[in-house]
C-alpha atoms as a PDB file:
ATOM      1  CA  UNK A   1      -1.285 -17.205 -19.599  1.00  0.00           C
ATOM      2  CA  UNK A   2      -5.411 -17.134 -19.633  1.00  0.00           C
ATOM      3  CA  UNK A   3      -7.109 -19.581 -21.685  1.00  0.00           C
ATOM      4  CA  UNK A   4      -6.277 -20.715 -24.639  1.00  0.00           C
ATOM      5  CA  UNK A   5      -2.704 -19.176 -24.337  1.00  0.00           C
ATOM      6  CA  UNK A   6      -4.020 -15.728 -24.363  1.00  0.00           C
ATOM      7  CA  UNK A   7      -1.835 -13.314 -21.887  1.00  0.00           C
ATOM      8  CA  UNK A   8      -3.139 -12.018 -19.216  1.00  0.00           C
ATOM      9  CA  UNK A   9      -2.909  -8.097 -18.206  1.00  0.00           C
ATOM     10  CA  UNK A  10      -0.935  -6.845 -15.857  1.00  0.00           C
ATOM     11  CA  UNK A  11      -2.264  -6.647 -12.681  1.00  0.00           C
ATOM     12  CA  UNK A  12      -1.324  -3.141 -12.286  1.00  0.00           C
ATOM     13  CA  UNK A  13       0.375  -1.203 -15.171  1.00  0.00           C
ATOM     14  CA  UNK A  14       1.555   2.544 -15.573  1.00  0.00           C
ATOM     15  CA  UNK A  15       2.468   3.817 -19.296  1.00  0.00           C
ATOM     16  CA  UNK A  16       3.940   7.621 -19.454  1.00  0.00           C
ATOM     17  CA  UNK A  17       2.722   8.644 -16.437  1.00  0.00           C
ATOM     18  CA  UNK A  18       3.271  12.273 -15.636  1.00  0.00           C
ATOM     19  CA  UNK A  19       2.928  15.078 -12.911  1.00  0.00           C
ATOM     20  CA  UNK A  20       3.989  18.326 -12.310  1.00  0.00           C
ATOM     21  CA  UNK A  21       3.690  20.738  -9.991  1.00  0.00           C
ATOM     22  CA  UNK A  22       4.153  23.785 -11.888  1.00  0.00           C
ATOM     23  CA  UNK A  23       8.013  23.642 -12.955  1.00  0.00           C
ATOM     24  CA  UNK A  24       8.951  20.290 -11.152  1.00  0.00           C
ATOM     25  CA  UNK A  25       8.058  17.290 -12.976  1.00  0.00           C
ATOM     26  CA  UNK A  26       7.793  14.805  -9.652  1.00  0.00           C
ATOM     27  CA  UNK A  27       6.870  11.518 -12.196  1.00  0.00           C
ATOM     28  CA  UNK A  28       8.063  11.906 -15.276  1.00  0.00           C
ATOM     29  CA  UNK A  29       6.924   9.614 -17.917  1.00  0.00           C
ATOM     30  CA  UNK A  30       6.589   6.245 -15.400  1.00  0.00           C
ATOM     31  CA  UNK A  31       6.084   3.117 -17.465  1.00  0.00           C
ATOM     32  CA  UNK A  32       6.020  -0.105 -15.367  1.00  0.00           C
ATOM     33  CA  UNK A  33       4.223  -2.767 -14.322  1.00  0.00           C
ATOM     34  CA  UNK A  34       3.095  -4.991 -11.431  1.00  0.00           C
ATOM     35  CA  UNK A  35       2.181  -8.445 -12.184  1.00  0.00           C
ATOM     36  CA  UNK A  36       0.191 -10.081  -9.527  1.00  0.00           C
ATOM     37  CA  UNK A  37       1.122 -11.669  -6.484  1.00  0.00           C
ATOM     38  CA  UNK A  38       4.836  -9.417  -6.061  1.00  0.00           C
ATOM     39  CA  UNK A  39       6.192  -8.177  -3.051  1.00  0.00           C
ATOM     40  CA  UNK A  40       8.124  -5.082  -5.083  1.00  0.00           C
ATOM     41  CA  UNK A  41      10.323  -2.706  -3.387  1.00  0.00           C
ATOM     42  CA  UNK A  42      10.407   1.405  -4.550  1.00  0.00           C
ATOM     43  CA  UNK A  43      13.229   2.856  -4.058  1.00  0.00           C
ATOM     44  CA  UNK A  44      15.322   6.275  -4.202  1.00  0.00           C
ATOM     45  CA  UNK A  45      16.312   9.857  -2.770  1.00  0.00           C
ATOM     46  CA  UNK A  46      14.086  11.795  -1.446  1.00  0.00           C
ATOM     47  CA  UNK A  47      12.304  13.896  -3.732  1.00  0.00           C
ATOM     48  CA  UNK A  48      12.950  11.465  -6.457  1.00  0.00           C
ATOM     49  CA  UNK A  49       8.577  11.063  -7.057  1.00  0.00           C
ATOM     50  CA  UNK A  50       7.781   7.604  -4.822  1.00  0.00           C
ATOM     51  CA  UNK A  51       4.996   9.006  -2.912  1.00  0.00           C
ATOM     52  CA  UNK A  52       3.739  11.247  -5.920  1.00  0.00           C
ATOM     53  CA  UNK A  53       3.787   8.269  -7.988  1.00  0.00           C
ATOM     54  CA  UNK A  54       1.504   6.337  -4.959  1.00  0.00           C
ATOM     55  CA  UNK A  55      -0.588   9.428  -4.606  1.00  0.00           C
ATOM     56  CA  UNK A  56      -1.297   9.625  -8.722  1.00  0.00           C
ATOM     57  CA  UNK A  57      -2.023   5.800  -8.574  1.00  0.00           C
ATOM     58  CA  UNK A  58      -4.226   6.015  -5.964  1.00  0.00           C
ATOM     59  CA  UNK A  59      -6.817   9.093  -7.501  1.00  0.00           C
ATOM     60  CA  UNK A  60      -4.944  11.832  -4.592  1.00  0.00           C
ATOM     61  CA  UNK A  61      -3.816  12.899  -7.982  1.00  0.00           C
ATOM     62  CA  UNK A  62      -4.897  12.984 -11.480  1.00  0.00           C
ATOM     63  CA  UNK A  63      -1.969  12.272 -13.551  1.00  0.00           C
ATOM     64  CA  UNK A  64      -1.035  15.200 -16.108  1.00  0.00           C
ATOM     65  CA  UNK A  65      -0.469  12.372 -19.011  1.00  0.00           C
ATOM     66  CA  UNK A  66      -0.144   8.594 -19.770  1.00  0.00           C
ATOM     67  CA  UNK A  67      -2.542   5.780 -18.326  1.00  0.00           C
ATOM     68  CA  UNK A  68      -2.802   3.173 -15.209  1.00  0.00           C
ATOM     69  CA  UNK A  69      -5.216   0.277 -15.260  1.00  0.00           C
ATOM     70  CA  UNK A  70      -5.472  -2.299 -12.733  1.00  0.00           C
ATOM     71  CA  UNK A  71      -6.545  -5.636 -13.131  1.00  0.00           C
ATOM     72  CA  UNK A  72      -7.235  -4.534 -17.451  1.00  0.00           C
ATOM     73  CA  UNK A  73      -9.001  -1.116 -16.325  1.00  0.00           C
ATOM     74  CA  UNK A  74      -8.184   1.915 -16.879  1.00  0.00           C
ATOM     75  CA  UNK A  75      -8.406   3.609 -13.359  1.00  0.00           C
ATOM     76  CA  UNK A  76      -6.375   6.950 -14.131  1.00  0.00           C
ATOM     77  CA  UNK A  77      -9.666   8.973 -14.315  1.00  0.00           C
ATOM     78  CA  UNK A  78     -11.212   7.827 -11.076  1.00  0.00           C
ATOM     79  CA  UNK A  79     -11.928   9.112  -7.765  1.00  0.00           C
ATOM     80  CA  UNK A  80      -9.834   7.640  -5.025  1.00  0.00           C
ATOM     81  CA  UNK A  81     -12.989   5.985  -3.597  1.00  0.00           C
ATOM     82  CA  UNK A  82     -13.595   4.605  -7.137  1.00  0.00           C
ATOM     83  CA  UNK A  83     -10.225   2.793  -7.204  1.00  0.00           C
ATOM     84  CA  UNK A  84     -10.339   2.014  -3.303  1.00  0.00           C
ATOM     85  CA  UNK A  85     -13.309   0.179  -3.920  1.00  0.00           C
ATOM     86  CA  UNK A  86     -11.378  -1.753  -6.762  1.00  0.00           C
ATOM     87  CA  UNK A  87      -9.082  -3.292  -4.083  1.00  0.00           C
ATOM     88  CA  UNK A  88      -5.889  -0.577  -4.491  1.00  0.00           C
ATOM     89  CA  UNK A  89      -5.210  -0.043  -1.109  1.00  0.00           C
ATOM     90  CA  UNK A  90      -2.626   2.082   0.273  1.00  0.00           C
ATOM     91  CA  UNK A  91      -0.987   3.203   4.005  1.00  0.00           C
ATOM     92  CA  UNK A  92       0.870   6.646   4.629  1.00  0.00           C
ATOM     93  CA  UNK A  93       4.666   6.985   5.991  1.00  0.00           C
ATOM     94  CA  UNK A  94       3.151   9.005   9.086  1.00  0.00           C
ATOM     95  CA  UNK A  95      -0.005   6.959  10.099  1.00  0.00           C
ATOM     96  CA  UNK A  96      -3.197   8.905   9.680  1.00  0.00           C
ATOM     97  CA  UNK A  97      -5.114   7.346  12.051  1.00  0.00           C
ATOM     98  CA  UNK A  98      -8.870   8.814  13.622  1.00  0.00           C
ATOM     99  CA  UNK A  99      -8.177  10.260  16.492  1.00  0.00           C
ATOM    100  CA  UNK A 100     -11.147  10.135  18.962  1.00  0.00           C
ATOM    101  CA  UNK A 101     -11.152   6.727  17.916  1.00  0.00           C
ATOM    102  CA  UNK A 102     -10.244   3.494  19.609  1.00  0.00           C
ATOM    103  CA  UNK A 103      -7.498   0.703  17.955  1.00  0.00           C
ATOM    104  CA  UNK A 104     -10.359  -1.342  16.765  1.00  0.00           C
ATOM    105  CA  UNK A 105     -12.625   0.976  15.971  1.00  0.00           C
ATOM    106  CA  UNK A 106     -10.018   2.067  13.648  1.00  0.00           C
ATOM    107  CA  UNK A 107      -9.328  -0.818  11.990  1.00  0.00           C
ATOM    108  CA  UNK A 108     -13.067  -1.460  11.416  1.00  0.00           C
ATOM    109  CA  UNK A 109     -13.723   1.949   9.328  1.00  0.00           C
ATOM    110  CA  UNK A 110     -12.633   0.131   5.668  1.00  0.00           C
ATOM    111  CA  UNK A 111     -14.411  -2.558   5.157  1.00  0.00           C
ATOM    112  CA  UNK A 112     -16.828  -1.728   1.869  1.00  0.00           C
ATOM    113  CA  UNK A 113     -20.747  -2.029   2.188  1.00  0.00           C
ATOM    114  CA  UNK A 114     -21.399  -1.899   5.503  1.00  0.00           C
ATOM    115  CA  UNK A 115     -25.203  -2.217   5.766  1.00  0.00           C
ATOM    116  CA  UNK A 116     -25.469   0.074   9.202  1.00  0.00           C
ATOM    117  CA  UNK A 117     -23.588   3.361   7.620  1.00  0.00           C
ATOM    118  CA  UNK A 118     -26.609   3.296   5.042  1.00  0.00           C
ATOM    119  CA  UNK A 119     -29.262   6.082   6.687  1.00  0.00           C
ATOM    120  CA  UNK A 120     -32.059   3.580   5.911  1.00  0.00           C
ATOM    121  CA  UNK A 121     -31.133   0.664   7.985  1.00  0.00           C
ATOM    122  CA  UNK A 122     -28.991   2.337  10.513  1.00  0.00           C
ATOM    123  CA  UNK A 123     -32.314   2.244  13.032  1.00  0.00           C
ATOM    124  CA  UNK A 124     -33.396  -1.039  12.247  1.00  0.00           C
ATOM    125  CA  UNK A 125     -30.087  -3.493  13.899  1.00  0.00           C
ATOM    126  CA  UNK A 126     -31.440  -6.333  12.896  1.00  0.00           C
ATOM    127  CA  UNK A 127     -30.136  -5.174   9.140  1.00  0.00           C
ATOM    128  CA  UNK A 128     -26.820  -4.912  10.339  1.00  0.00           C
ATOM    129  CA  UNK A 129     -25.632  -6.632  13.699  1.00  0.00           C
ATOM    130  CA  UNK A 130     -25.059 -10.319  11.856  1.00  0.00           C
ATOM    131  CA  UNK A 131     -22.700  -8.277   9.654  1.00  0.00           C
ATOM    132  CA  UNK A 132     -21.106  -6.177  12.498  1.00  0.00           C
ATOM    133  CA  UNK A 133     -20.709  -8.932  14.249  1.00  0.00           C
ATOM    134  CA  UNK A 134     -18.564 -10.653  11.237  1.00  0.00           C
ATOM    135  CA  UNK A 135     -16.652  -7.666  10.818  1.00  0.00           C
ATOM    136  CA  UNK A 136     -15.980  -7.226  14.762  1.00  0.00           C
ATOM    137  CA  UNK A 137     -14.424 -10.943  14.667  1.00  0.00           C
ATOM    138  CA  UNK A 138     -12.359 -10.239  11.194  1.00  0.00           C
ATOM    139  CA  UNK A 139     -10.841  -6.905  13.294  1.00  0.00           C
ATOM    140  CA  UNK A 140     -10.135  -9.004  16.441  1.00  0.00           C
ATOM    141  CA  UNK A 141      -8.438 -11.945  14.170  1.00  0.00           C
ATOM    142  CA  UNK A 142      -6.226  -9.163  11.909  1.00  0.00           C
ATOM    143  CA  UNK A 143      -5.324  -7.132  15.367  1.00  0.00           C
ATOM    144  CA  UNK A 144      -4.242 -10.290  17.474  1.00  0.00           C
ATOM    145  CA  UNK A 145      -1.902 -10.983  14.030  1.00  0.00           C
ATOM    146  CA  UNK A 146      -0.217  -8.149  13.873  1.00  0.00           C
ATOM    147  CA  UNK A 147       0.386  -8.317  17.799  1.00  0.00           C
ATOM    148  CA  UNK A 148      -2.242  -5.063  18.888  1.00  0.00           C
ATOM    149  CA  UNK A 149      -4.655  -7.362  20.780  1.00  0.00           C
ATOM    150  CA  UNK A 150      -3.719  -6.456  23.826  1.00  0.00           C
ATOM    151  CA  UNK A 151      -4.051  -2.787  22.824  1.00  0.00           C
ATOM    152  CA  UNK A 152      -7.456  -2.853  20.866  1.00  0.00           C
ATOM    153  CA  UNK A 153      -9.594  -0.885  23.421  1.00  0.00           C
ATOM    154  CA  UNK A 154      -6.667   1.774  23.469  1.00  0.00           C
ATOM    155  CA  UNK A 155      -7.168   5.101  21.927  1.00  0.00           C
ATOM    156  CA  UNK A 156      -5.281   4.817  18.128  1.00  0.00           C
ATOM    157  CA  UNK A 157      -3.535   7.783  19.694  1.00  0.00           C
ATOM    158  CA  UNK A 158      -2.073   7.033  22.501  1.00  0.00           C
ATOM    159  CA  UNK A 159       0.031   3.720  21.505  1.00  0.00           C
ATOM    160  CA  UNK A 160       3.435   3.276  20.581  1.00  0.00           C
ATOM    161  CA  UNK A 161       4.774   4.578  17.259  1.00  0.00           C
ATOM    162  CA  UNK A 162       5.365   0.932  16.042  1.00  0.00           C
ATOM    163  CA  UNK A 163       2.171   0.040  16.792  1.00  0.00           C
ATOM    164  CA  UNK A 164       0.526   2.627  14.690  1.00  0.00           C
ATOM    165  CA  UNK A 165       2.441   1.074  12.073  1.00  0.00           C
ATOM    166  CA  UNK A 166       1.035  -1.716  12.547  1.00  0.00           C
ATOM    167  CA  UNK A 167      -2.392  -0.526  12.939  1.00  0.00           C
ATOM    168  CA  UNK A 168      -1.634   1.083   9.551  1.00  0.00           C
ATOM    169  CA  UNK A 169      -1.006  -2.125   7.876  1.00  0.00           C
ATOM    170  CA  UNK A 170      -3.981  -3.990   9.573  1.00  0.00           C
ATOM    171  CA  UNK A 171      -6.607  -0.948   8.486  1.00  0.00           C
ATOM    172  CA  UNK A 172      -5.431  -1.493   4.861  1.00  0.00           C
ATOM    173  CA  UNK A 173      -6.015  -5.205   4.920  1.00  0.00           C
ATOM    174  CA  UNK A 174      -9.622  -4.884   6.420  1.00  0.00           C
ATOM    175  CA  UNK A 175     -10.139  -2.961   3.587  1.00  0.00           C
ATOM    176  CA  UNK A 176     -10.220  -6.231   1.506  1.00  0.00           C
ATOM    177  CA  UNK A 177      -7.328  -5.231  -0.986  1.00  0.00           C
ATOM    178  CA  UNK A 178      -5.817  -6.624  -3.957  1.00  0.00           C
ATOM    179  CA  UNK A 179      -3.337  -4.652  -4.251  1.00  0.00           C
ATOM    180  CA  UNK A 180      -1.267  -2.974  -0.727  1.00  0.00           C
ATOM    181  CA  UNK A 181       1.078   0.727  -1.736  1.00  0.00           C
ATOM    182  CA  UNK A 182       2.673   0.664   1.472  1.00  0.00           C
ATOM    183  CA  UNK A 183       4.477   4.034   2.512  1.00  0.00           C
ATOM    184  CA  UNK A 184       7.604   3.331   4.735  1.00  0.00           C
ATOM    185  CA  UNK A 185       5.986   1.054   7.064  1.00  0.00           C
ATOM    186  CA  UNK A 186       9.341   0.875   8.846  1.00  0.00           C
ATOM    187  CA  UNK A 187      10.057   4.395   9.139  1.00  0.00           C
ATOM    188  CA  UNK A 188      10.622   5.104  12.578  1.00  0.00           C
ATOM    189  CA  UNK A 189      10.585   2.277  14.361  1.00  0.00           C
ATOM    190  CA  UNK A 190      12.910  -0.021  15.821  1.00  0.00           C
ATOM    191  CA  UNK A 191      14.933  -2.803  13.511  1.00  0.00           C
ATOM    192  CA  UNK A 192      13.260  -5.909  15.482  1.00  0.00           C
ATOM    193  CA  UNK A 193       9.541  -4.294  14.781  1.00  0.00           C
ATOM    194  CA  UNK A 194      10.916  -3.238  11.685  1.00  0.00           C
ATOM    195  CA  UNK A 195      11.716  -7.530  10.743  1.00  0.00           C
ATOM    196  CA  UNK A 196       8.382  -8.509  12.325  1.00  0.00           C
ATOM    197  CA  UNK A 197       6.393  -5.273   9.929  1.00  0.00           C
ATOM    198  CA  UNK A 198       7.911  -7.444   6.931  1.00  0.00           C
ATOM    199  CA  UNK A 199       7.439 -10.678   7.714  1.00  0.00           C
ATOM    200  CA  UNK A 200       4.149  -9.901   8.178  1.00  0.00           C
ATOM    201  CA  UNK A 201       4.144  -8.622   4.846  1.00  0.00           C
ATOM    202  CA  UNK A 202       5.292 -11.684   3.504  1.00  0.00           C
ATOM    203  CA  UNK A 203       2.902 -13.519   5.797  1.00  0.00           C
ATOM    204  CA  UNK A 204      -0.720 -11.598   4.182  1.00  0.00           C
ATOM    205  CA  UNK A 205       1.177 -12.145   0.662  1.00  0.00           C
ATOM    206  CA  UNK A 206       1.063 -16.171   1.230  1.00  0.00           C
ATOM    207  CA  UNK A 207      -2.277 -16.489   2.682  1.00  0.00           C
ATOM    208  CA  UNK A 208      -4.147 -13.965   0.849  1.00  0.00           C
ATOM    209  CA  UNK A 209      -2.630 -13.999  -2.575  1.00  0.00           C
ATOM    210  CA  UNK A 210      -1.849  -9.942  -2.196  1.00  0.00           C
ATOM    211  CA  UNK A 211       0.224  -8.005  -4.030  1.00  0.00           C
ATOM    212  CA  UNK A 212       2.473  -5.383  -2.470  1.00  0.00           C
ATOM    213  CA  UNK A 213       4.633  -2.383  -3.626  1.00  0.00           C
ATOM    214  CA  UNK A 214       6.575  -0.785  -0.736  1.00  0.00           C
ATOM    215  CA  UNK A 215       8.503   2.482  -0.300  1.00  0.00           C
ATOM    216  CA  UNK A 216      11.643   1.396   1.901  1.00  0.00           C
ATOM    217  CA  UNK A 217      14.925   3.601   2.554  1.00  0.00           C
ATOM    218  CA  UNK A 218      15.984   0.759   5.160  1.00  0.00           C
ATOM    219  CA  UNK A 219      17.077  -1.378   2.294  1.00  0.00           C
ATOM    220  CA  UNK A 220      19.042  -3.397   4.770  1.00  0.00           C
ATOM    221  CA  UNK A 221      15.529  -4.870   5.662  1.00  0.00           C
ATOM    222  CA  UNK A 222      13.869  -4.329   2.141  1.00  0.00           C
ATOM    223  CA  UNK A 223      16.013  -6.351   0.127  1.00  0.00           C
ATOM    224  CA  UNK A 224      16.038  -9.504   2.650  1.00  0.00           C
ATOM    225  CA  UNK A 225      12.390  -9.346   1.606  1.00  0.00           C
ATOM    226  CA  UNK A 226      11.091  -8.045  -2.010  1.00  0.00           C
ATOM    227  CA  UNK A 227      12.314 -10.336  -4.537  1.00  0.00           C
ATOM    228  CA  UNK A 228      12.284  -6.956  -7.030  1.00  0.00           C
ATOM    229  CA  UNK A 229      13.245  -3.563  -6.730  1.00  0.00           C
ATOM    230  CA  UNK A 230      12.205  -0.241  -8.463  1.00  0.00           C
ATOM    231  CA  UNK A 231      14.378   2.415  -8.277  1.00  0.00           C
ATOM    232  CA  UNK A 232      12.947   6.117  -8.636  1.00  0.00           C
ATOM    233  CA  UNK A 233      15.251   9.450  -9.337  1.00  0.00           C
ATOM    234  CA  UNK A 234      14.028  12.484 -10.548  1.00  0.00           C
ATOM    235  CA  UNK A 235      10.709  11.193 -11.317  1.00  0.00           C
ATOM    236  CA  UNK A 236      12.252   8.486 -13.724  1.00  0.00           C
ATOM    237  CA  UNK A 237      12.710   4.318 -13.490  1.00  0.00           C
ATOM    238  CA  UNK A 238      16.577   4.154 -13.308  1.00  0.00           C
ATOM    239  CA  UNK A 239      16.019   0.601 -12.807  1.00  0.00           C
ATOM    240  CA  UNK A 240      13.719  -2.258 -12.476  1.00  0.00           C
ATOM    241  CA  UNK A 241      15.414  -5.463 -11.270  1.00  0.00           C
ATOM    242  CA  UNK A 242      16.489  -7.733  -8.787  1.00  0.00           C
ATOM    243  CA  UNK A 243      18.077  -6.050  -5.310  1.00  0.00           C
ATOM    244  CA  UNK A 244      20.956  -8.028  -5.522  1.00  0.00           C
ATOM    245  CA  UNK A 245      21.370  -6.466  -9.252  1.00  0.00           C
ATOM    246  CA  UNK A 246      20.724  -2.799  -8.426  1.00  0.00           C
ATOM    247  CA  UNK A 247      23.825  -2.440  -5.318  1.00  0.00           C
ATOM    248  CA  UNK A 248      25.961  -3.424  -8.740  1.00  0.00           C
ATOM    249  CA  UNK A 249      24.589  -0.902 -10.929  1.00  0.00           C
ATOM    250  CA  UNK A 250      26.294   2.050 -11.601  1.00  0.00           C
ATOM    251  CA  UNK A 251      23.621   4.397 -12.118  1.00  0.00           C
ATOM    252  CA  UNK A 252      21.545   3.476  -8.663  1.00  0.00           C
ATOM    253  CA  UNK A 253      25.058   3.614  -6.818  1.00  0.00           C
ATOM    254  CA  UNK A 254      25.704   6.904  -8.529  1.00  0.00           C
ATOM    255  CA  UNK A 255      21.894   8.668  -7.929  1.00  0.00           C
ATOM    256  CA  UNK A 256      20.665   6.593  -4.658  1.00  0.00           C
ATOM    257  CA  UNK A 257      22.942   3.972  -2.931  1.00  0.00           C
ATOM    258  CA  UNK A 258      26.480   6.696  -2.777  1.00  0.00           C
ATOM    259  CA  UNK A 259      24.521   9.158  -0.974  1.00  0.00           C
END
């Protein structure tokens, strides 16, 4: 509650959201929300919408119908810069990392208003080392975290598959974020990475007050983690609840957890 009892808005909400691509409706009429400060797992076959509904979130796509706001704006009608820049932050289930680029050069493309990319002060350093300088220690500090010190001179290209992950995850943080869509950040790797992926997770979500939905299908690893799941299927929410809840219900067993 705000002051004076007043509620506060959801920290991210969705209400009817649609998209289709020509006959297939991929999200089809989405209403949930986020409230700040989750670790929330999405769930279901593939096909079912999870990435679409990231994607629409996001700005990759408008949505056909129905609204998102974030944080009390609406955010459904801007460009994925617009809502980047609004602390929605998201990863990819096959990293998309610049090639031609080292680990930590890589991690240091997302921070916002960086005085040296504006054409005016890139000639003059003294506008923009203090700040580079800032950043270059913030990159070192979130690499050495998430265990890619020793490779931070490396080429993002030519380490491990697991440690793109990782990279990944530490490019979306330097982005200062509010809010983290991860896209299978396990996918791929092996389950001891896979444990060490969450619990840093966990870790960013206790000492930076972040929010996270994830797209999992190793639910033996999600639901030791997210204390709610959503559970996507043919574009719908066949259920919003707790993990231990949705292995008992019918419907999830039926579309998702029997396969």
């Amino acid at each position: 509650m705000g002051p004076g009892g007043r509620a506060l808005p959801d920290f991210l909400r969705l209400d009817d959201v649609r998209k289709r691509f020509g006959g297939i409706r991929a999200v089809d009429g989405v209403t949930t929300s986020v409230r700040e400060g989750e670790l929330v797992g999405l769930i279901g076959p593939n096909g079912s919408g999870k990435s679409t509904l990231f994607n629409v979130i996001t700005g990759v796509y408008a949505p056909d119908a129905g609204s998102i706001t974030f944080r009390g704006d609406r955010v459904d009608t801007l460009d994925p810069w617009e809502i980047f820049a609004k602390g929605v932050v998201r990863s990819f289930q096959n990293p998309r990392l610049f090639r031609g680029m080292t680990v930590i050069e890589n991690a240091l493309v997302p921070p916002r208003e960086q005085a040296g990319e504006r054409l005016v002060n890139a000639p003059i350093p003294k506008r923009w080392e203090a700040q580079e300088v800032t950043l270059t220690e913030d990159a070192l500090e979130t690499l050495a975290r998430n265990q890619l010190d020793a490779v931070r001179l490396n080429w993002a290209t030519e380490v491990s598959g697991g440690q793109m992950k990782l990279l990944e995850v530490s490019r979306a943080t330097m982005g200062r974020p509010r809010l983290l869509l991860l896209d299978e950040p396990t996918a791929g790797v092996a389950s001891k990475l896979a444990e060490e992926i969450f619990q840093t997770i966990v870790r960013l979500r206790e000492e930076h007050g972040l929010t996270f939905v994830v797209i999992e299908h190793r639910l033996e690893v999600l639901f030791d983690y997210v204390e709610r799941v959503l559970v996507m299927h043919e574009g719908k929410i066949l259920f919003d609840g707790k993990p231990e809840a949705a292995v008992e219900d019918a419907a999830v067993v039926d579309a998702y957890l029997g396969e």
